[in-house]
Protein backbone atom coordinates (compact mmCIF):
# COMPACT_ATOMS: atom_id res chain seq x y z
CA UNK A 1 104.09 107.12 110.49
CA UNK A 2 100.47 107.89 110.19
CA UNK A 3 100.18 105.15 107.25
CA UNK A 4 101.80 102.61 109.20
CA UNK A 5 99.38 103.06 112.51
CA UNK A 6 96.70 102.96 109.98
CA UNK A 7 97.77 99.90 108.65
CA UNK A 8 98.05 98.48 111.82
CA UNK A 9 94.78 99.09 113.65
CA UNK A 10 93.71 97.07 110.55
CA UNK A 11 95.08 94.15 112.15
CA UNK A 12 95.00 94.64 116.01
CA UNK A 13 93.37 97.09 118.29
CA UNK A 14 95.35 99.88 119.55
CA UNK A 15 94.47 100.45 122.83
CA UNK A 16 97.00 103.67 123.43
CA UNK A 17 99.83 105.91 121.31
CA UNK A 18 102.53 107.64 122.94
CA UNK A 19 103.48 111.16 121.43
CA UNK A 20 106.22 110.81 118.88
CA UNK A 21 109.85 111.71 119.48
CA UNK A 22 112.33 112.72 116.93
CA UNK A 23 115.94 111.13 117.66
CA UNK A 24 119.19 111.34 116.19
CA UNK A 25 120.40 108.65 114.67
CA UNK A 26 122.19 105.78 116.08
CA UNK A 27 124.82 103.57 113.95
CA UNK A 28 127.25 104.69 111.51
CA UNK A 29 125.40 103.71 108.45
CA UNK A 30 122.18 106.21 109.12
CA UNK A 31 122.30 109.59 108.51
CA UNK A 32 118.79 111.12 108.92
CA UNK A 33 117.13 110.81 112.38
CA UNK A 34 114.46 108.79 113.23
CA UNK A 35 110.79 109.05 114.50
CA UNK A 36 109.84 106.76 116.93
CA UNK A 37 106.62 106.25 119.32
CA UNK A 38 105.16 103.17 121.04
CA UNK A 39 101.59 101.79 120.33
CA UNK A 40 100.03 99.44 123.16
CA UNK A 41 98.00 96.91 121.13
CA UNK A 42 95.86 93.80 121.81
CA UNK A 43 96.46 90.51 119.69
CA UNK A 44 94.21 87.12 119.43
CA UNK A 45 97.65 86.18 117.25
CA UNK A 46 100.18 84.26 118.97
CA UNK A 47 104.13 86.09 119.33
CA UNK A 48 105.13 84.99 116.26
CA UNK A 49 102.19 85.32 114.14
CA UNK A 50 101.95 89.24 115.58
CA UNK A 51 105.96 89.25 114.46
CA UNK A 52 105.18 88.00 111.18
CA UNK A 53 102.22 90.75 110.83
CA UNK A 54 104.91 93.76 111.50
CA UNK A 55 107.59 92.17 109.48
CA UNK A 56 104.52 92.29 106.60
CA UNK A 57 103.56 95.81 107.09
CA UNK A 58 107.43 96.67 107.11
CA UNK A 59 107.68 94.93 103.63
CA UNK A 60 104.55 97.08 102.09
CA UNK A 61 105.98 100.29 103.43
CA UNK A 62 109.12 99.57 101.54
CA UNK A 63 111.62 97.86 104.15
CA UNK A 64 114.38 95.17 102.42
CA UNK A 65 116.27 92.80 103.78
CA UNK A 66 119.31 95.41 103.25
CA UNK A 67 117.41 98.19 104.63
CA UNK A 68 119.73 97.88 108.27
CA UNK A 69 123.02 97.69 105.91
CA UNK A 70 122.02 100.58 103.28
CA UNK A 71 121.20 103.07 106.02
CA UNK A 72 117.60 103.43 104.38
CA UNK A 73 115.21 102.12 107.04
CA UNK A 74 111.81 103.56 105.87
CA UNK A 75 110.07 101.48 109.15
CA UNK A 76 111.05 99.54 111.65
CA UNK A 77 108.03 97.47 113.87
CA UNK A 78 109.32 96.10 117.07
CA UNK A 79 107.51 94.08 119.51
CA UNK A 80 108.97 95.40 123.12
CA UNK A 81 106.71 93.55 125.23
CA UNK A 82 104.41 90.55 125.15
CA UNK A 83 101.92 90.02 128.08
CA UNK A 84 104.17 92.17 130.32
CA UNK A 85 106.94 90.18 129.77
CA UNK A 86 110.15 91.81 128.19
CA UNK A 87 110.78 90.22 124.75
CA UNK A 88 113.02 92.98 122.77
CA UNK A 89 116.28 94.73 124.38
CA UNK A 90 115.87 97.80 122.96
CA UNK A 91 113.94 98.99 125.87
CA UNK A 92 117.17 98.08 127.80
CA UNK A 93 119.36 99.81 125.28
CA UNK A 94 117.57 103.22 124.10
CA UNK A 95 116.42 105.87 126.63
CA UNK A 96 114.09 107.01 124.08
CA UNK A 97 112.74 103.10 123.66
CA UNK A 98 111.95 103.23 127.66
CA UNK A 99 110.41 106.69 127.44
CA UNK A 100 107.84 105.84 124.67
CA UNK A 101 107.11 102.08 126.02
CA UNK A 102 106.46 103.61 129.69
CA UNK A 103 104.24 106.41 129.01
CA UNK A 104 101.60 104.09 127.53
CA UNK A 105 101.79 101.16 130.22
């Protein structure tokens, strides 16, 4: 997790970090549980160029294409919000999704 952060205050300034939370594992196909946390960051990129950055970082810490099918997610970079507008449904979906997001807005 601590790479990944690193990796991307290269590329955008964090402005806050929620504390991590530890979650069991949702879907069949994964067996270990997962670490989540929500960083509030500031972009001059536009949606999909910021998209394009986390799908990049996911690639050089190992993600595939397969990752979702295998079980073997190693990180997952979601973009919840965008200039207070709603852009991902996981924050509808996951209590633990709402929890991170709202303690850093």
């Amino acid at each position: 997790m601590e790479l990944t952060i690193n990796k991307l205050v290269e590329c955008f300034e964090i402005t806050n970090i929620s504390l991590q939370v530890n979650t069991e594992p949702v879907g069949y196909q994964f067996s270990s549980n997962f670490q989540n946390l929500a960083l509030k960051l500031l972009s001059k990129d536009t949606i999909e160029e910021t998209i394009a950055t986390f799908k990049h970082i996911e690639q050089e810490m190992g993600r595939k294409p397969d990752s979702k099918l295998t079980g073997i997610i190693p990180i997952d970079i979601d973009l919840i919000f965008w200039n207070n507008a709603l852009v991902h449904n996981d924050y509808i979906r996951f209590k633990y999704v709402r929890e991170c997001v709202n303690e850093i807005i």
